[in-house]
N, C-alpha and C. Protein backbone atom coordinates (compact mmCIF):
# COMPACT_ATOMS: atom_id res chain seq x y z
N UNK A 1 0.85 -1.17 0.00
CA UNK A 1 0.00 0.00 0.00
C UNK A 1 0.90 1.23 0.00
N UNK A 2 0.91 2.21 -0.56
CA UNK A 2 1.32 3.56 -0.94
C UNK A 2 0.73 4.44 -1.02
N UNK A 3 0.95 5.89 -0.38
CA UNK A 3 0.15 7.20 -0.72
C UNK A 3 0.37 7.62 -2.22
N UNK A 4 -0.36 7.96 -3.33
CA UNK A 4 0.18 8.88 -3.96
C UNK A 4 -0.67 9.69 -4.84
N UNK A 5 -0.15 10.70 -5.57
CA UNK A 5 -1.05 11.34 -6.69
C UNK A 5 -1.74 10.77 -7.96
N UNK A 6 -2.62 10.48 -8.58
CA UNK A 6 -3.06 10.32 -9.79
C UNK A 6 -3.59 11.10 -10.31
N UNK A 7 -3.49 11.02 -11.01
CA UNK A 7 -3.85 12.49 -12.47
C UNK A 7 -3.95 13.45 -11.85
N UNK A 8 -5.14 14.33 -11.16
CA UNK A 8 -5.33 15.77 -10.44
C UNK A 8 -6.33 14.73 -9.56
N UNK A 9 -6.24 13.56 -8.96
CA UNK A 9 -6.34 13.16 -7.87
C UNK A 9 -5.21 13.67 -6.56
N UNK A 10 -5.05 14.40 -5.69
CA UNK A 10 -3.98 14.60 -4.63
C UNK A 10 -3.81 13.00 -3.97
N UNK A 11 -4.81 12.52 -3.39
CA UNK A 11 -4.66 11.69 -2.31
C UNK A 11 -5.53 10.24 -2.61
N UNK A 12 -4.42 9.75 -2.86
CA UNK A 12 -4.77 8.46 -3.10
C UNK A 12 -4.04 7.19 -2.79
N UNK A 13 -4.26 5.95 -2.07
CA UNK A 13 -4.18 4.85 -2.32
C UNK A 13 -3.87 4.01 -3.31
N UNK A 14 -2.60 3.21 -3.50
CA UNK A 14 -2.39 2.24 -4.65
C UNK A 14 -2.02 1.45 -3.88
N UNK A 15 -3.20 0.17 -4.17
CA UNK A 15 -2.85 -1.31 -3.82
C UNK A 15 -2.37 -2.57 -4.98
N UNK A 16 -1.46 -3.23 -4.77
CA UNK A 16 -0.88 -3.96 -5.64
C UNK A 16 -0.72 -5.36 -4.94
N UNK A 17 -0.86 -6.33 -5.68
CA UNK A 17 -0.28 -8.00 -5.78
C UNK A 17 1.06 -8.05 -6.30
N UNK A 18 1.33 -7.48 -7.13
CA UNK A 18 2.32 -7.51 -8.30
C UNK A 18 2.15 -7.98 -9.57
N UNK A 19 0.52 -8.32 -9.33
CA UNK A 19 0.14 -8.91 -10.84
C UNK A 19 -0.99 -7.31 -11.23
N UNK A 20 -1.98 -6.94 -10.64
CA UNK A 20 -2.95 -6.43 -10.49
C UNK A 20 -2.86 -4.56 -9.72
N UNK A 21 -3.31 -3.60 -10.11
CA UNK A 21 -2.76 -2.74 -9.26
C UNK A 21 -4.45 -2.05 -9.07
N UNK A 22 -4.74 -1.35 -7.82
CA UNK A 22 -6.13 -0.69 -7.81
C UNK A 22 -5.65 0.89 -7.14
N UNK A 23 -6.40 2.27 -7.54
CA UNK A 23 -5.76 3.02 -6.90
C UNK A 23 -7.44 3.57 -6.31
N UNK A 24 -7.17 4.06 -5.00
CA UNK A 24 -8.42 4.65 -4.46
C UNK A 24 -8.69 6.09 -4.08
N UNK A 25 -9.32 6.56 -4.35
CA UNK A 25 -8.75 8.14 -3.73
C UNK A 25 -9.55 8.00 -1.99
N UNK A 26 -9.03 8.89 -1.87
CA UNK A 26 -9.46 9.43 -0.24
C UNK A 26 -9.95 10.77 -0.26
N UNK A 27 -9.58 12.12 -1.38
CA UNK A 27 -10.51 12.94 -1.04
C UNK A 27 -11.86 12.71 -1.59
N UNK A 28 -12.33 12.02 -1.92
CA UNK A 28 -13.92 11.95 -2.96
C UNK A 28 -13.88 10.50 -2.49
N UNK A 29 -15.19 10.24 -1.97
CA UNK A 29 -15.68 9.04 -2.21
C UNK A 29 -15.42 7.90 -0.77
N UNK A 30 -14.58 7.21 -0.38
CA UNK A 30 -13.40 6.47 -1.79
C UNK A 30 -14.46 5.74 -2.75
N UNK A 31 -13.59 6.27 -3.83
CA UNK A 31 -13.85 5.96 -5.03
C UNK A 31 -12.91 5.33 -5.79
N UNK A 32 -12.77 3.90 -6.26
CA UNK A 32 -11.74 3.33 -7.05
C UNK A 32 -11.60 3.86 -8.36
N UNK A 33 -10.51 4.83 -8.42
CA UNK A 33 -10.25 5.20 -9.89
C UNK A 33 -9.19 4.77 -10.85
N UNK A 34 -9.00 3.72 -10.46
CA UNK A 34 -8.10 2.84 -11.99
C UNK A 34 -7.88 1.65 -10.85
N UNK A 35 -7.85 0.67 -12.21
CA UNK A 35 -8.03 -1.02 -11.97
C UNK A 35 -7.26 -1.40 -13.13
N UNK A 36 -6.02 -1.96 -13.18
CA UNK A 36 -5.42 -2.68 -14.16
C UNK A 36 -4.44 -3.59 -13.55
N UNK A 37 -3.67 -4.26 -14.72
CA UNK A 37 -2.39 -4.96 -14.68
C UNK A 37 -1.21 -4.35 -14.47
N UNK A 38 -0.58 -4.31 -13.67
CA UNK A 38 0.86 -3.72 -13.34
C UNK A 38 1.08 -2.93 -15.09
N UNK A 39 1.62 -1.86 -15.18
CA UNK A 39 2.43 -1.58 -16.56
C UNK A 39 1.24 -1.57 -17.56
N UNK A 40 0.00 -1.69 -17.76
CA UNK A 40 -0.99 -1.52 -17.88
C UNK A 40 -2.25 -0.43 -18.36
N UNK A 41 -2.62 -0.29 -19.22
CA UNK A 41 -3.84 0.87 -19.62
C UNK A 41 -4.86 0.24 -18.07
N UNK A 42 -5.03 1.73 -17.40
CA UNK A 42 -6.22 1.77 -16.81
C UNK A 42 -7.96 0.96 -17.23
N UNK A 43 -8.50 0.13 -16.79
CA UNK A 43 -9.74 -0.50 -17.53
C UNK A 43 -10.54 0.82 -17.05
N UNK A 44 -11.04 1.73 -16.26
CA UNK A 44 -11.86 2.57 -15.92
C UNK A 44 -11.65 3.93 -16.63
N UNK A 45 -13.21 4.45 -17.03
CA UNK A 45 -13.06 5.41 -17.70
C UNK A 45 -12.80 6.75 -16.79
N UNK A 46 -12.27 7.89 -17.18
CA UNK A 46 -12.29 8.78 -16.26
C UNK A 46 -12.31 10.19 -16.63
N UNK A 47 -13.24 10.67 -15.94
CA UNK A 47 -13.87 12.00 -17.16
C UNK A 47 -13.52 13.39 -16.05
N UNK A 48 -12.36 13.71 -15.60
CA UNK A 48 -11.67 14.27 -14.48
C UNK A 48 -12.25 15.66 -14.90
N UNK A 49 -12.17 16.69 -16.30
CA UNK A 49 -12.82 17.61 -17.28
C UNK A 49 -14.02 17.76 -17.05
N UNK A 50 -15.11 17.24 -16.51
CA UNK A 50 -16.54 17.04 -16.81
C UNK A 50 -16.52 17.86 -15.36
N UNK A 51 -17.46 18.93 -15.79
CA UNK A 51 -18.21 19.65 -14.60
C UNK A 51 -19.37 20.45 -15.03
N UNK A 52 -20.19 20.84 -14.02
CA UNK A 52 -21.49 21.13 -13.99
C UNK A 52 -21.91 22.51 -12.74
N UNK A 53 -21.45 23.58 -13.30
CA UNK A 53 -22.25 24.53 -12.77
C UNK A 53 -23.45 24.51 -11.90
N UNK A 54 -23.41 24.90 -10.76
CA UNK A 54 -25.13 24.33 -9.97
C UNK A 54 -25.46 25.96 -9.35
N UNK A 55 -26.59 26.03 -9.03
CA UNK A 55 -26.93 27.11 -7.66
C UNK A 55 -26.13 26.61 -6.23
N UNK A 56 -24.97 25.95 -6.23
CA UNK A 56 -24.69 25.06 -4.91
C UNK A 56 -23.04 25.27 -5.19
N UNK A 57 -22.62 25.66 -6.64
CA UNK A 57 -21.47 25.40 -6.93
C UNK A 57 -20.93 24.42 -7.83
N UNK A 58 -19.66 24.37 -8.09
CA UNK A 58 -19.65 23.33 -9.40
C UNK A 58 -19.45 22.03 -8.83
N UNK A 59 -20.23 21.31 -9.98
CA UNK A 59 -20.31 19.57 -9.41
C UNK A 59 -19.67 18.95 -10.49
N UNK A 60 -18.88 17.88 -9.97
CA UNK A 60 -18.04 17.07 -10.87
C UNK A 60 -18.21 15.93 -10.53
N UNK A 61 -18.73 15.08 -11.79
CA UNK A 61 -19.35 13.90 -11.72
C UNK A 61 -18.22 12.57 -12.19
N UNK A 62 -17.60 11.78 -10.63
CA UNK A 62 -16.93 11.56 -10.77
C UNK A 62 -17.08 9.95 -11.14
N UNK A 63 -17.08 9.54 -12.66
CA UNK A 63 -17.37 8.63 -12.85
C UNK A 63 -16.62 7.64 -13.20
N UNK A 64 -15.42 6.98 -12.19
CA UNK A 64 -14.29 6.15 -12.72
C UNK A 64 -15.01 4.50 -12.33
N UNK A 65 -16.21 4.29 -12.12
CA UNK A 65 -16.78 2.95 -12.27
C UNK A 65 -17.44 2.57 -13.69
N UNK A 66 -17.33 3.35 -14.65
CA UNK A 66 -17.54 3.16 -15.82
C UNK A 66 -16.21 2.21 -16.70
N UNK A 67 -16.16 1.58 -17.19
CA UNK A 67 -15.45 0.36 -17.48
C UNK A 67 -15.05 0.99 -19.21
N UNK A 68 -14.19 0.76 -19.80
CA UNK A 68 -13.69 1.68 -21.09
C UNK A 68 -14.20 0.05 -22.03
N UNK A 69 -14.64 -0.06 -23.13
CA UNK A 69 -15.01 -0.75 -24.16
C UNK A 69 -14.84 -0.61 -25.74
């Protein structure tokens, strides 16, 4: 287990086997945002860009359980 950054994730979790790697964040969620094979394309899609103006402030719909196809 390791702290580290992913993309404009700050704080995150990467767990590894050495076959398999998962990274989790800790500020949002937790939310698992990438699932692959060591050395590996990410299988989860991740739309980090996507935001939404509200009466509440901007909302960013953080959708890395979407699977890439």
């Amino acid at each position: 287990m390791e702290k580290i950054q992913f993309l404009d994730f700050q704080n995150c979790i990467r767990l590894s086997n050495g076959e398999i790697e998962v990274v989790v964040s800790t500020d949002f969620g937790p939310r698992i945002v990438a699932y692959n094979f060591v050395g590996s394309e990410n299988i989860l899609g991740i739309h980090a860009a996507a935001k939404v103006e509200t009466a509440l402030g901007e909302f960013k719909p953080y959708r890395s359980q979407t699977c890439k196809r």
